[in-house]
Protein backbone atom coordinates (compact mmCIF):
# COMPACT_ATOMS: atom_id res chain seq x y z
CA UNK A 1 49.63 -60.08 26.01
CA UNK A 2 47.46 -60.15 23.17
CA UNK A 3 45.42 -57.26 21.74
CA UNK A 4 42.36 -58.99 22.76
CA UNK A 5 43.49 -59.46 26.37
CA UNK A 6 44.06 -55.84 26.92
CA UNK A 7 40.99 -54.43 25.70
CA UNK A 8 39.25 -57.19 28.16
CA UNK A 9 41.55 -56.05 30.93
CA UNK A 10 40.68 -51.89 30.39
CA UNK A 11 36.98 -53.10 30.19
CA UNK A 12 37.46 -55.24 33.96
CA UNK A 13 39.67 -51.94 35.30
CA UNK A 14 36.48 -49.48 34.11
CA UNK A 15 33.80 -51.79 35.00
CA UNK A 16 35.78 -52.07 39.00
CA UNK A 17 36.86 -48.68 39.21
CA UNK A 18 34.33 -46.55 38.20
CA UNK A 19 30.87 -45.41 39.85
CA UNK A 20 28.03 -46.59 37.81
CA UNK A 21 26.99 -43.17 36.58
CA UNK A 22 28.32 -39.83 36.75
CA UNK A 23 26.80 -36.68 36.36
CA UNK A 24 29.22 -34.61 33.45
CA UNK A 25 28.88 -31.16 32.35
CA UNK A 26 30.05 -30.77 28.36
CA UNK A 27 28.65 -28.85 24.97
CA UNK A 28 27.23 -30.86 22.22
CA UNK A 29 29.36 -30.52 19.26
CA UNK A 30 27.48 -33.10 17.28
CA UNK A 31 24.05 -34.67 17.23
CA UNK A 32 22.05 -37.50 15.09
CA UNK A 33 19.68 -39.54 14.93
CA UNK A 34 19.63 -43.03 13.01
CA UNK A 35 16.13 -44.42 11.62
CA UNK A 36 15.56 -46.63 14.67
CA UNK A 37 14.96 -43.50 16.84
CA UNK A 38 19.18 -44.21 18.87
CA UNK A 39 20.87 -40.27 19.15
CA UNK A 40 24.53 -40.15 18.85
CA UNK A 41 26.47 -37.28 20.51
CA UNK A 42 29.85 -35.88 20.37
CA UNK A 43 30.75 -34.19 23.45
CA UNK A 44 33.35 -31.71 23.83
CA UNK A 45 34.71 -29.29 26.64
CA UNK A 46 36.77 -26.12 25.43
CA UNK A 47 38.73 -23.58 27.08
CA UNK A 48 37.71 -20.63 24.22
CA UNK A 49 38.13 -22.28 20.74
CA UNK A 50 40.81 -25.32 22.08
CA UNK A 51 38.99 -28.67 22.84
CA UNK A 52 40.06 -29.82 25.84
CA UNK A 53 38.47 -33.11 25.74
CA UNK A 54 36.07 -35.14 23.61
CA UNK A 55 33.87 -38.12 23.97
CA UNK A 56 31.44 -39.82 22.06
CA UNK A 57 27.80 -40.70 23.94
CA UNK A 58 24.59 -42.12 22.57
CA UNK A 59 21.03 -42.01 23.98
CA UNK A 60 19.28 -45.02 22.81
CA UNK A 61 16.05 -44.43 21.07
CA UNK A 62 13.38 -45.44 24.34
CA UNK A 63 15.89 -43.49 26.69
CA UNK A 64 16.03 -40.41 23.76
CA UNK A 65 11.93 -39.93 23.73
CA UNK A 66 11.74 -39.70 27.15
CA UNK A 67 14.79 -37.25 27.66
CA UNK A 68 13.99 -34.83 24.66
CA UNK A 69 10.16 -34.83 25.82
CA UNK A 70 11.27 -33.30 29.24
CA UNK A 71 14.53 -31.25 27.62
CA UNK A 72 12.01 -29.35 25.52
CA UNK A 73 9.17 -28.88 27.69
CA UNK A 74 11.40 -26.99 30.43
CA UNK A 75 13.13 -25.12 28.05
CA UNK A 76 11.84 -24.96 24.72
CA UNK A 77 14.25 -25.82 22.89
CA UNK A 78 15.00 -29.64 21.57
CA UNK A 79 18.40 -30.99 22.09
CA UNK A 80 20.97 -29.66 19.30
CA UNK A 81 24.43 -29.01 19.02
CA UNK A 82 26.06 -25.73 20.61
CA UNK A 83 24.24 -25.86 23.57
CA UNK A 84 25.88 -26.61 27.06
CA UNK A 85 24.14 -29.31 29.14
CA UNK A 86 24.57 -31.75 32.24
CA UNK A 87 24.12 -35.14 31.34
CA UNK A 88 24.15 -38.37 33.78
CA UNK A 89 26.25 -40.94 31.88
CA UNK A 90 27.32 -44.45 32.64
CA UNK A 91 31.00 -45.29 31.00
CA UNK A 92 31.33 -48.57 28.73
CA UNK A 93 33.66 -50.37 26.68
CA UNK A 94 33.74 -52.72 24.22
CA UNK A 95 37.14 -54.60 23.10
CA UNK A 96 36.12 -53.57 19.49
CA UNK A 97 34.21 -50.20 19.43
CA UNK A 98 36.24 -48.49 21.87
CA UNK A 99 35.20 -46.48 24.39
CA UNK A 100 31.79 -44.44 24.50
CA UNK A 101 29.73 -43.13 27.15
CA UNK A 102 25.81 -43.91 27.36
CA UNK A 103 23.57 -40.89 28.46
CA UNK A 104 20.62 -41.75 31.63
CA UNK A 105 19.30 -38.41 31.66
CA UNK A 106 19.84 -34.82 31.23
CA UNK A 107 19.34 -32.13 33.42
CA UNK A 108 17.15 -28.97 31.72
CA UNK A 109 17.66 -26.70 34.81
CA UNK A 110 21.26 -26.61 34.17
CA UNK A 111 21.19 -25.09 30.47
CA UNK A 112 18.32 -22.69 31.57
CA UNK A 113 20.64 -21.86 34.59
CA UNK A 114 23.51 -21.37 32.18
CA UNK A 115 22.01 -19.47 29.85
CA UNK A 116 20.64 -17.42 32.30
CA UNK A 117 23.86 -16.80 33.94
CA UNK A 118 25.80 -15.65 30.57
CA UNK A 119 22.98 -13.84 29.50
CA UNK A 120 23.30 -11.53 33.32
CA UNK A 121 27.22 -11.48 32.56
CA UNK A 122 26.71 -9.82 29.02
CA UNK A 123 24.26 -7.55 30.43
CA UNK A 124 26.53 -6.85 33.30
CA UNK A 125 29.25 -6.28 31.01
CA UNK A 126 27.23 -3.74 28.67
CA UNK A 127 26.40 -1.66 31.74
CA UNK A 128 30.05 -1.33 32.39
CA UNK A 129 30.50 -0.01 28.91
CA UNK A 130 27.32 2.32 29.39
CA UNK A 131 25.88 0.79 26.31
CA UNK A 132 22.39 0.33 27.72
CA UNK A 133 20.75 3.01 26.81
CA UNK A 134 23.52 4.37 23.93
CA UNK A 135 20.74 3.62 21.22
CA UNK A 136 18.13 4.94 22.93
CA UNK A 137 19.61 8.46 22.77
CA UNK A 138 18.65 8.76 19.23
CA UNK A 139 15.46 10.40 18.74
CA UNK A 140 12.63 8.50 16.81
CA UNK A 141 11.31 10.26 13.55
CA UNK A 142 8.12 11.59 14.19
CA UNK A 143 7.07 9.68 11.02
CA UNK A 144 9.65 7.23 10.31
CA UNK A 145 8.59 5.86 6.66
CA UNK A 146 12.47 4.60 5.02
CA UNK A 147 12.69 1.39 7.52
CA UNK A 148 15.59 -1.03 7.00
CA UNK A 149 14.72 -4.25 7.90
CA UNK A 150 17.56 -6.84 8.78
CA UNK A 151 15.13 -10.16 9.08
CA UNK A 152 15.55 -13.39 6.48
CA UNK A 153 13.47 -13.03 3.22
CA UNK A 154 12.04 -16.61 3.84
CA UNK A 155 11.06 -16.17 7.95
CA UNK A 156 7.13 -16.24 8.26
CA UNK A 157 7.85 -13.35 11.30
CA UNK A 158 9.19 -10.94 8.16
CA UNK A 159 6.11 -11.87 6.31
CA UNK A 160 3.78 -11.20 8.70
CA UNK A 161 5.79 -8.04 9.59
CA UNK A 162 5.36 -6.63 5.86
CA UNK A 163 1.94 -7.48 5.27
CA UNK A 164 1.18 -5.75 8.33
CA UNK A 165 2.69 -2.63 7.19
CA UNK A 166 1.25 -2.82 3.27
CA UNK A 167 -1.86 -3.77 4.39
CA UNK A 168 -2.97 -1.57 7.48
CA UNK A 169 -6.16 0.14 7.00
CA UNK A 170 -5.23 3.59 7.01
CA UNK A 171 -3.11 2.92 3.66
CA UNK A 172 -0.07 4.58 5.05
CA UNK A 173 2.93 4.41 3.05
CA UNK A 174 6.44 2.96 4.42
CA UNK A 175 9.32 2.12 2.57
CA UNK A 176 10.59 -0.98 3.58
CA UNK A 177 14.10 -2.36 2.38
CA UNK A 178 15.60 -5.88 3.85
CA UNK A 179 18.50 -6.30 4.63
CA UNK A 180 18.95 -10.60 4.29
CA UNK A 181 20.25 -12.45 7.70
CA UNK A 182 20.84 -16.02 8.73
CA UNK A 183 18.58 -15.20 12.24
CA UNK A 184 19.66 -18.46 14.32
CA UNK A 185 22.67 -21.14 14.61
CA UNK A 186 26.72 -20.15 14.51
CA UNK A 187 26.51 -17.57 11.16
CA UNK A 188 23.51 -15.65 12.90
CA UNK A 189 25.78 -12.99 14.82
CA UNK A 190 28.05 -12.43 11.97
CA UNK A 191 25.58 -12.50 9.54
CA UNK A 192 23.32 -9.63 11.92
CA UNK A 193 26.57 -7.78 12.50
CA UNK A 194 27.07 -7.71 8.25
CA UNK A 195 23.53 -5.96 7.58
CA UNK A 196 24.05 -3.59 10.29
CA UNK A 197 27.25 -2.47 8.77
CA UNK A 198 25.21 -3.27 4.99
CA UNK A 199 22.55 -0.53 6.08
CA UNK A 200 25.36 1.94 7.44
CA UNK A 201 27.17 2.16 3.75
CA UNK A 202 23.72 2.55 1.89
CA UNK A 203 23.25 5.40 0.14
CA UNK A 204 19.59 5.59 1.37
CA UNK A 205 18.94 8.04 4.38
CA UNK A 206 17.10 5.24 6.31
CA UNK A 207 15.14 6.74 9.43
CA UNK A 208 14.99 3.47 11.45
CA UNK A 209 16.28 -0.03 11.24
CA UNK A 210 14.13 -2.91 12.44
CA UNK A 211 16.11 -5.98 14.11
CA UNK A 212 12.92 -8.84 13.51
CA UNK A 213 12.58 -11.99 13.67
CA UNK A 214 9.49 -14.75 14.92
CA UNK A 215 9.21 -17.36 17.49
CA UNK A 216 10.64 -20.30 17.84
CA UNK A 217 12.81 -22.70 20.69
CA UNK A 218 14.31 -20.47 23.31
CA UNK A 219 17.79 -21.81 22.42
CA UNK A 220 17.29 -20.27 18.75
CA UNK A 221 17.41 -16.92 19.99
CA UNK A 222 20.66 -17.24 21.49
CA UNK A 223 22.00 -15.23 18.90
CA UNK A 224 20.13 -12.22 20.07
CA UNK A 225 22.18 -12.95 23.71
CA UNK A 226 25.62 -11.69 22.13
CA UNK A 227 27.74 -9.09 22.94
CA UNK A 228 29.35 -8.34 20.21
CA UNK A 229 25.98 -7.81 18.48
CA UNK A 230 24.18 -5.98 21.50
CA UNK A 231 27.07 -3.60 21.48
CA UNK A 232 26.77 -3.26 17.21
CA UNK A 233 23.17 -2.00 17.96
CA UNK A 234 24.02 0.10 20.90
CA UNK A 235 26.57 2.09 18.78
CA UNK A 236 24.50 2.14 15.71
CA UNK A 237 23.60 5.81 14.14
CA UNK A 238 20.27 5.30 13.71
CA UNK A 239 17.08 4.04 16.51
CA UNK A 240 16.79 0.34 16.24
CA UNK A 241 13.34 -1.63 16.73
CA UNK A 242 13.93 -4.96 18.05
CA UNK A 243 10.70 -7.67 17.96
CA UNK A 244 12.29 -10.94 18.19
CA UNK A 245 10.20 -14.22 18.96
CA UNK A 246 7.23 -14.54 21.27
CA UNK A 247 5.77 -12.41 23.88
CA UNK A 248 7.40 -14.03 26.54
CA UNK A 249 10.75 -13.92 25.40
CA UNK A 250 13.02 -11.13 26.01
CA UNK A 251 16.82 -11.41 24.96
CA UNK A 252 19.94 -8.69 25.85
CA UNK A 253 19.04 -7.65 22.27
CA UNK A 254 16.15 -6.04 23.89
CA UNK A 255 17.73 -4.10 26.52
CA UNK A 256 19.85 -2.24 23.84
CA UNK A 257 17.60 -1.49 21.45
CA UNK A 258 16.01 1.96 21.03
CA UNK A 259 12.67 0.55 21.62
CA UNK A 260 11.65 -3.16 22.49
CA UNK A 261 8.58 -5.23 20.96
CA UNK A 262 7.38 -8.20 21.85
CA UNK A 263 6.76 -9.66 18.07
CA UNK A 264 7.41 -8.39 14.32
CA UNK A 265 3.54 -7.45 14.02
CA UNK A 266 3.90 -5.62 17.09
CA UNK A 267 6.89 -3.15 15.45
CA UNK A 268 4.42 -3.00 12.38
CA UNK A 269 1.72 -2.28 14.83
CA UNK A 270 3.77 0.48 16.63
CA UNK A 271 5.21 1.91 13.07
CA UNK A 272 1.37 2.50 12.16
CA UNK A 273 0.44 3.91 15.33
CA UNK A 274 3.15 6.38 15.45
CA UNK A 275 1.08 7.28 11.68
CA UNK A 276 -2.19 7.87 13.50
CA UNK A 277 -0.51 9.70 16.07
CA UNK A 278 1.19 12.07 13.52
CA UNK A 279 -2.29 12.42 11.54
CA UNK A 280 -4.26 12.68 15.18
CA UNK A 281 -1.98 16.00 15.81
CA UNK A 282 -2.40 17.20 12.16
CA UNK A 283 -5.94 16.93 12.14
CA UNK A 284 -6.03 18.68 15.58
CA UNK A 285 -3.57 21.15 14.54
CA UNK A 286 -5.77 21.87 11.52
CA UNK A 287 -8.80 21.85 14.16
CA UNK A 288 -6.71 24.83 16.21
CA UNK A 289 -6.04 26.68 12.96
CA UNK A 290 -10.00 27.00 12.21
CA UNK A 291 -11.21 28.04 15.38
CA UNK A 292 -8.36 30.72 15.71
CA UNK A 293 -9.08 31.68 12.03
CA UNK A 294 -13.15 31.79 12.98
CA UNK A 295 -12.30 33.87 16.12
CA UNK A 296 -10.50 36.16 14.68
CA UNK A 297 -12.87 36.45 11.75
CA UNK A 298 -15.30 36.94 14.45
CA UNK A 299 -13.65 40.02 15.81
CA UNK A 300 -13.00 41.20 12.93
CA UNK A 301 -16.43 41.53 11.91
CA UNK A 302 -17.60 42.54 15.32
CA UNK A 303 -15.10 45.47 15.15
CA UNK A 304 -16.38 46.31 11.50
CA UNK A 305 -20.25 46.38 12.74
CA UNK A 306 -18.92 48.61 15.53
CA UNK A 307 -17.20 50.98 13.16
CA UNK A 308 -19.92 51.01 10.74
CA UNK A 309 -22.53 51.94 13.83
CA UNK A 310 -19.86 54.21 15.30
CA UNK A 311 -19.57 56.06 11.52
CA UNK A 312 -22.88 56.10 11.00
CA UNK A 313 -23.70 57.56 14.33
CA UNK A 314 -21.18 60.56 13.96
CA UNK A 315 -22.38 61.45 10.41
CA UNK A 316 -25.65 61.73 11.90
CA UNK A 317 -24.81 64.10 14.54
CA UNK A 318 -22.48 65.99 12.30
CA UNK A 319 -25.40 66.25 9.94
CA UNK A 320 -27.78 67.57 13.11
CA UNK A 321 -24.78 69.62 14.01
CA UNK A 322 -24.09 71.29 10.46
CA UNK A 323 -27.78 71.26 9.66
CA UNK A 324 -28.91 75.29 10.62
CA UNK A 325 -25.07 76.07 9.61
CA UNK A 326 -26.18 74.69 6.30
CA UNK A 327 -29.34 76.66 6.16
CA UNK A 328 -27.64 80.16 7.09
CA UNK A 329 -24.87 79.30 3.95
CA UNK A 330 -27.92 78.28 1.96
CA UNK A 331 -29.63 81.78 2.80
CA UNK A 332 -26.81 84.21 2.35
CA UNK A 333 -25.74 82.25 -0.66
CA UNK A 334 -29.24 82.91 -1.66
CA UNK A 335 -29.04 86.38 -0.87
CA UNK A 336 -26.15 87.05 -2.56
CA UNK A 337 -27.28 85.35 -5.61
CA UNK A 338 -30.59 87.32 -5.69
CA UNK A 339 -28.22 90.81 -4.97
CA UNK A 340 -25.90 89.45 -7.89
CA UNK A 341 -28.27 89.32 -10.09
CA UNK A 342 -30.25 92.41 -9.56
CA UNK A 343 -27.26 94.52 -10.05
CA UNK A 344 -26.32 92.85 -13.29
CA UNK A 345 -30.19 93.82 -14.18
CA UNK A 346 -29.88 96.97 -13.80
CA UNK A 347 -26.26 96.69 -15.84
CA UNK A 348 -28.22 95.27 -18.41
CA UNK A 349 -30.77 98.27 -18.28
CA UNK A 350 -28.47 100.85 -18.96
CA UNK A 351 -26.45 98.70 -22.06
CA UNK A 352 -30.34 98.41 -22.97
CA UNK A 353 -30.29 101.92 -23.11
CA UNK A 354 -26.93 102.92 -24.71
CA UNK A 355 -28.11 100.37 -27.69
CA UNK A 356 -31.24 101.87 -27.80
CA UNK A 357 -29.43 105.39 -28.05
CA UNK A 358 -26.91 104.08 -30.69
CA UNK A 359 -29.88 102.50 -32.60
CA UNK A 360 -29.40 103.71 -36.32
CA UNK A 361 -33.80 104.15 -36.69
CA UNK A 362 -33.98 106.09 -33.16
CA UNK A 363 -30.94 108.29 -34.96
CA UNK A 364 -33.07 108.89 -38.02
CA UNK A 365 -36.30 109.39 -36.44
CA UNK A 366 -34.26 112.41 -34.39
CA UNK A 367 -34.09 114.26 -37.85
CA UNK A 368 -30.28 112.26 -38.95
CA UNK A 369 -29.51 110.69 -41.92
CA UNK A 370 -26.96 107.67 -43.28
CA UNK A 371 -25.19 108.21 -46.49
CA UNK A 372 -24.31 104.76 -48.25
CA UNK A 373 -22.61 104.07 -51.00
CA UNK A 374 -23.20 100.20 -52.37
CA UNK A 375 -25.18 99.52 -49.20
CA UNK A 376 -22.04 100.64 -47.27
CA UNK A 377 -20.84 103.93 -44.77
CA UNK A 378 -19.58 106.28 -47.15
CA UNK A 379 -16.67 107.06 -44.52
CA UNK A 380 -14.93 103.61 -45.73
CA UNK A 381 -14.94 104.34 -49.13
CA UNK A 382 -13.02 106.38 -51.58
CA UNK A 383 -15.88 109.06 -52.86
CA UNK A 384 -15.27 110.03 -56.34
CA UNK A 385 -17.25 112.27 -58.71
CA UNK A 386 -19.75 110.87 -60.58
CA UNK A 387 -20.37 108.11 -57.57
CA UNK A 388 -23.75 107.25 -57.00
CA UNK A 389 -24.98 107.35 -53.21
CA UNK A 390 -27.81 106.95 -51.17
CA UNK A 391 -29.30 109.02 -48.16
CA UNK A 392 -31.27 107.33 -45.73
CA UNK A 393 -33.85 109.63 -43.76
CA UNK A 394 -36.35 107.95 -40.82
CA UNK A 395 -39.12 107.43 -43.66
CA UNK A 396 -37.47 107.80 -47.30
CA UNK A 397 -34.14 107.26 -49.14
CA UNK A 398 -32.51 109.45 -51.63
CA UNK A 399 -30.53 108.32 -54.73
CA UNK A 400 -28.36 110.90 -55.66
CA UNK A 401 -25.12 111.54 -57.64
CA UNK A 402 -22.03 113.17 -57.17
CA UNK A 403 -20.94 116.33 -58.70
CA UNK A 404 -18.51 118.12 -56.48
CA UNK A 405 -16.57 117.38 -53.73
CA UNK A 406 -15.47 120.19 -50.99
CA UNK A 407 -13.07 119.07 -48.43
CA UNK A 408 -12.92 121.03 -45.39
């Protein structure tokens, strides 16, 4: 049998014994597309990392615009490789190209049922492990202002995040370091899982990490669906912020973060509010302080008045009170003044009189006379004969000299 003949007679067994489709669940490994619009797949099954089988499959190009239109309309997400779908394919071959498969259709409920289905066994599985609500034990900084941010530099959701944040109208300050990530495809968990640990060995005393990253096809946030990186948050020392994609997407990412938001504006939004709240209570605090401080200033004066009236009030009647006590002291003190100084009159009287007595002219004009020598009481000098003296009567004085002296 010739080469030729038994490529013809596998092509007549296939072409009798198979059905002319069949609907086959398998992962794209591969995908392209050539210039004339035809996609070419590789299609694998695997039990863990071992293929278990492998086929190639093409789409041709009027079949492909009509299949990816649908594919991404029901689940927002094109057709790539590394997702799991369920394809209707019709089985060819060709005594020179081999083999191949060519794809009808492709069912989009089945990858949103899949996903759906490992993202509930994850979550299931993180309950078991009472990771949940692990991060959410950590207690948010009042004013958390050193944020690491594990986002990539180049994503327009990090942009929009920072801008938010350096730009908000208050001028609040936050200190924002990123952390660089590959956010979607094979690296992303790895890469994720790397910053976390990045942000654990900084030096920097970071008060909150932010997990962000924008919008985009549902099956480029699978990444956020992981185990191994929901757990990584849920353990994490410090409250994580998760705002991954669009509004209406929510990933396990979300469960296990400390707090959930729906985009990266809407972490920067909730950063900056928890600033107004801290500055609402300050200012309010500050409020309470001034009306305690004017109360009690209130009081205090109001107890002051009261003392002053009180004070004023008793001197008055202690003045009433004292007033006749005061005028019998002022009386008898006047009395006794008066008394005081008669008697020392009358003292002064009788010294009038002893001087008057003792008065050397009332002595002479009582018939006595003062003998001077040089102006001076004889009785202090040394008298000698010869001396000249002088007597002193009440109306003459008497030069005289000495020419005997009798001693007695």
């Amino acid at each position: 049998m010739s080469l030729f003949e038994l490529t013809n007679l596998i092509k007549q067994t296939l072409d009798t014994s198979l059905a002319p489709s069949y609907w086959v669940i398998a992962e794209i490994s591969e995908l392209r597309l050539n210039q004339k619009g035809h996609c070419y797949l590789e299609l694998v099954e695997k039990e863990g990392n071992y293929i278990q089988a492998k086929l190639r499959a093409n789409i041709w190009s009027y079949t492909y615009r009509t299949i990816s239109e649908q594919f991404l309309s029901s689940t927002g997400s094109e057709l790539k490789s590394g997702i799991k779908v369920l394809l209707n394919v019709s089985v060819s071959f060709h005594e020179v190209y081999g083999m191949s498969v060519t794809v009808n259709n492709v069912d989009p409920n089945y990858t949103i049922g899949e996903k759906s289905r490992l993202r509930e066994e994850t979550i299931q599985k993180l309950k078991e492990a009472d990771l949940i609500n692990k991060n959410k034990l950590h207690t948010l900084p009042e004013v958390p202002q050193k944020i690491a941010v594990i986002s990539s530099e180049t994503a327009a959701g990090f942009g929009d995040f920072m801008n938010q944040i350096k730009e908000n109208s208050k001028g609040y300050h936050f200190d924002a370091t990123l952390f660089h990530s590959t956010m979607q495809g094979n690296e992303a968990v790895i890469s994720i899982r790397k910053a976390f640990k990045a942000i654990h060995e900084s030096d920097v005393a970071f008060d909150v990490v932010v997990l962000i990253r924008g919008g985009g096809a549902k099956t480029d946030l699978d990444s956020f669906d992981s185990f191994e990186l929901a757990r990584a948050i849920a353990l994490f020392p410090l409250p994580v912020l998760s705002g991954i994609g669009h509004e209406r997407d929510v990933t396990v990412v979300d469960f296990v973060a400390h707090t959930s938001l729906k985009t990266p504006t809407a972490v920067a939004e909730f950063l900056i509010s928890g600033m107004d709240r801290f500055n609402d209570q300050l200012l309010e605090y500050a409020y309470r302080v001034e009306k305690v401080f004017e109360q009690k200033l209130n009081s205090q004066q109001q107890k002051l008045q009261e003392l002053t009236h009180r004070i004023e009030h008793v001197s008055i009647q202690l003045l009433k009170s004292h007033q006749h006590l005061l005028k019998e002291k002022s009386l008898a003190l006047k009395y006794k003044a008066n008394h005081f100084f008669e008697k020392q009159n009358v003292k002064i009287d009788a010294l009038q009189k002893q001087l008057e007595l003792i008065d050397p002219e009332l002595v002479l004009k009582r018939g006595y006379t003062l003998t001077l020598k040089e102006g001076k009481p004889i009785e202090s000098l040394e008298i000698k004969v010869g001396d000249q003296i002088e007597t002193r009567t009440s109306d003459s004085n008497i030069k005289s000299n000495v020419t005997a002296i009798e001693h007695e």
